[in-house]
C-alpha atoms as a PDB file:
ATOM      1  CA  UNK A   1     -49.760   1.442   7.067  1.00  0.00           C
ATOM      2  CA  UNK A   2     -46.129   1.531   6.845  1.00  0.00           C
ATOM      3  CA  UNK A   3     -45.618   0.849   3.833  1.00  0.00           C
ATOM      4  CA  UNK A   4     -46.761   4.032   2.813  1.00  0.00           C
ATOM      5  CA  UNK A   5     -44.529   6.183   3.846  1.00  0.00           C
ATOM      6  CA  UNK A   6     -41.193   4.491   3.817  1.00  0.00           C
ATOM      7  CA  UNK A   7     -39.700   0.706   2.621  1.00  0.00           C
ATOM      8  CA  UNK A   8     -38.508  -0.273   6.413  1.00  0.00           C
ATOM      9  CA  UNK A   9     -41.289  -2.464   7.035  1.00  0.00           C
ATOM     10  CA  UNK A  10     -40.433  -4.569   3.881  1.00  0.00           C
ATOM     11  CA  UNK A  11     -37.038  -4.986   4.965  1.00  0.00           C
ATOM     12  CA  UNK A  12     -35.893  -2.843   2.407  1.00  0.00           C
ATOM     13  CA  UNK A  13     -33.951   0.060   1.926  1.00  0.00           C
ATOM     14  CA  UNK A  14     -34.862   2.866  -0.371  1.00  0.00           C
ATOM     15  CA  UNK A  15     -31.986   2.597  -2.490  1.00  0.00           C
ATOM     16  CA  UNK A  16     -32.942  -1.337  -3.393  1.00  0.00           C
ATOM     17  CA  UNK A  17     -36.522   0.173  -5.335  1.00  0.00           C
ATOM     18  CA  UNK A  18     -35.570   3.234  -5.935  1.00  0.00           C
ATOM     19  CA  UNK A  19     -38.511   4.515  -3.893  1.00  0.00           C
ATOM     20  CA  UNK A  20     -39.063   6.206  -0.412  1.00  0.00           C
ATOM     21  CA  UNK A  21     -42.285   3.974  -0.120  1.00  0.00           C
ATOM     22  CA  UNK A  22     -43.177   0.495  -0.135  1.00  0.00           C
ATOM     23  CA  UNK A  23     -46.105   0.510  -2.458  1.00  0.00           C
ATOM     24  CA  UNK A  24     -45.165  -1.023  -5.953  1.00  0.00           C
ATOM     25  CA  UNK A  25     -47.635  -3.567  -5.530  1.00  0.00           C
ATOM     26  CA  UNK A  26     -50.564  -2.185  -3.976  1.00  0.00           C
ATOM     27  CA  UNK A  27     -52.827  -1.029  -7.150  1.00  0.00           C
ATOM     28  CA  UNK A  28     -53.460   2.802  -6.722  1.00  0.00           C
ATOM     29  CA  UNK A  29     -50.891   3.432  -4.706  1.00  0.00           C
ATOM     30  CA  UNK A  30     -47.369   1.662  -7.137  1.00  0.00           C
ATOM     31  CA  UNK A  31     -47.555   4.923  -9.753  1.00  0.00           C
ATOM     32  CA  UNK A  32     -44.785   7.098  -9.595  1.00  0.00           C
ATOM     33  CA  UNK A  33     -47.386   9.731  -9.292  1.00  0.00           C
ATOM     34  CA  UNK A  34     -49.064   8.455  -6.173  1.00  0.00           C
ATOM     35  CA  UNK A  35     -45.721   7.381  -4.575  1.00  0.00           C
ATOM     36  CA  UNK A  36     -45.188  10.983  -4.748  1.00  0.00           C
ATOM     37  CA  UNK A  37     -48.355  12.012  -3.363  1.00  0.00           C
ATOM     38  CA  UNK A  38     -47.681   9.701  -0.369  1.00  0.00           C
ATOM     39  CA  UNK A  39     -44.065  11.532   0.238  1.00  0.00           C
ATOM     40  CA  UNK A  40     -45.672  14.776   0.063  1.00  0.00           C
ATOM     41  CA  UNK A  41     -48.853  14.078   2.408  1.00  0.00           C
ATOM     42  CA  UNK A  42     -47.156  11.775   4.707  1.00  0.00           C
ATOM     43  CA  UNK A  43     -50.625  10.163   5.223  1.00  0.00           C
ATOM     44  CA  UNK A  44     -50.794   8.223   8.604  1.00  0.00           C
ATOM     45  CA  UNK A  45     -54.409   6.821   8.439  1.00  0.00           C
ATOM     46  CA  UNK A  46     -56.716   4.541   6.554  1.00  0.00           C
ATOM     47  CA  UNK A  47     -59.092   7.632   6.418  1.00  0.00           C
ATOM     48  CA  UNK A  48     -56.239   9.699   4.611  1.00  0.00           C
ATOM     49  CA  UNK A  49     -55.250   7.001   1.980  1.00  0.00           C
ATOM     50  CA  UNK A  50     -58.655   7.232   0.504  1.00  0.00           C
ATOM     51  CA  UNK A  51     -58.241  11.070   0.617  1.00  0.00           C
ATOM     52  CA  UNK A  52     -55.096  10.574  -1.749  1.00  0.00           C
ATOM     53  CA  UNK A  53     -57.158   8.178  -3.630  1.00  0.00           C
ATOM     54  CA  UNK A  54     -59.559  10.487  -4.858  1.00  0.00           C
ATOM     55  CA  UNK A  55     -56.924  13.314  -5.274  1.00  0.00           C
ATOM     56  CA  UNK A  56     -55.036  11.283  -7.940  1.00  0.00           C
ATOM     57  CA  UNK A  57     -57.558  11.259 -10.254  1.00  0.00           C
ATOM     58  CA  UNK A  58     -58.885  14.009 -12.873  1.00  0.00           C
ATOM     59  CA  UNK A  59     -57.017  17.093 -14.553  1.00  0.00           C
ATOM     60  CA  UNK A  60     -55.517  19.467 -11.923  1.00  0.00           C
ATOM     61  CA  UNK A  61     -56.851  17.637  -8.723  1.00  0.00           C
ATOM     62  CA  UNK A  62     -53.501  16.980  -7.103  1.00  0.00           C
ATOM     63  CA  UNK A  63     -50.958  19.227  -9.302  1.00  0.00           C
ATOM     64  CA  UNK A  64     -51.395  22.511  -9.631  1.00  0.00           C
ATOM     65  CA  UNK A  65     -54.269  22.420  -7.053  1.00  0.00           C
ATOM     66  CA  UNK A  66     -54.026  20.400  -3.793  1.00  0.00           C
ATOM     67  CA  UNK A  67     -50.186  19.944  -4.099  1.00  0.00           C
ATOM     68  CA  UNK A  68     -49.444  23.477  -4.106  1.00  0.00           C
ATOM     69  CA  UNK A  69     -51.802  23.851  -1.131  1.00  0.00           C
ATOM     70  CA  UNK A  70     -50.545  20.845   1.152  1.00  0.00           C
ATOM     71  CA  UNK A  71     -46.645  21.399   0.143  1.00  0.00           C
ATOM     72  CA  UNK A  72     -47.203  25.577   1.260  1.00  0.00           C
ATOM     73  CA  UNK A  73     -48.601  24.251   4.410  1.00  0.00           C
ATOM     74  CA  UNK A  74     -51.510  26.135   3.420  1.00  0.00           C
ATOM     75  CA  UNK A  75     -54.044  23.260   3.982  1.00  0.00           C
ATOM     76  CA  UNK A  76     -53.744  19.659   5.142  1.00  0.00           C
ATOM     77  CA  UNK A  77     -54.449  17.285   3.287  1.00  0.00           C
ATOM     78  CA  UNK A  78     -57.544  16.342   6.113  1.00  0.00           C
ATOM     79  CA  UNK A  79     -58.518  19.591   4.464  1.00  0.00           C
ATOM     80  CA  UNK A  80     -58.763  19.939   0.947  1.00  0.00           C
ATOM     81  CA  UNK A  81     -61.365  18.633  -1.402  1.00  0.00           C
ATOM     82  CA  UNK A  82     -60.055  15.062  -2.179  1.00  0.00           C
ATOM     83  CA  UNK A  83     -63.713  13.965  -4.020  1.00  0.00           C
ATOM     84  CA  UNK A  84     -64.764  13.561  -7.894  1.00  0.00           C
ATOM     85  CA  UNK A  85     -67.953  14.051  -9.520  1.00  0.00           C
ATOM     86  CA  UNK A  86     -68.361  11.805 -12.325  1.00  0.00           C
END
């Protein structure tokens, strides 16, 4: 779980990626995009990773919707709706 929300457990510092997280390699999470998400959501469980999954998907889901929420401390991210229909 480290990995994905800072580079120490690589061995790493930030500066050598160019990244606060570790996640490059891990598909769905190495998008500039959904490094962000993890520095804004901070997300410290298995449980929350699959939130931020299904948030980085689809037109407005994360930005201008669930961002705005989770960055005004308005609502976790345990909170908002982090789901698709397809």
């Amino acid at each position: 779980m480290g990995i994905f929300s800072s580079t120490e457990p690589l061995g790493i510092n930030p500066e050598d990626i160019n990244s606060p997280v570790g996640t490059f390699a891990i598909p769905e999470f190495g998008t500039k995009f959904v490094r962000q998400m993890l520095v804004d959501t901070k997300p410290k469980t298995f449980s929350e990773l699959i939130r931020i999954s299904g948030l980085s998907h689809g037109t407005d889901v994360w930005l201008n919707n669930a961002q705005d929420l989770v960055r005004s401390n308005i609502a976790s991210l345990s909170e908002v709706i982090c789901t698709r229909m397809i």
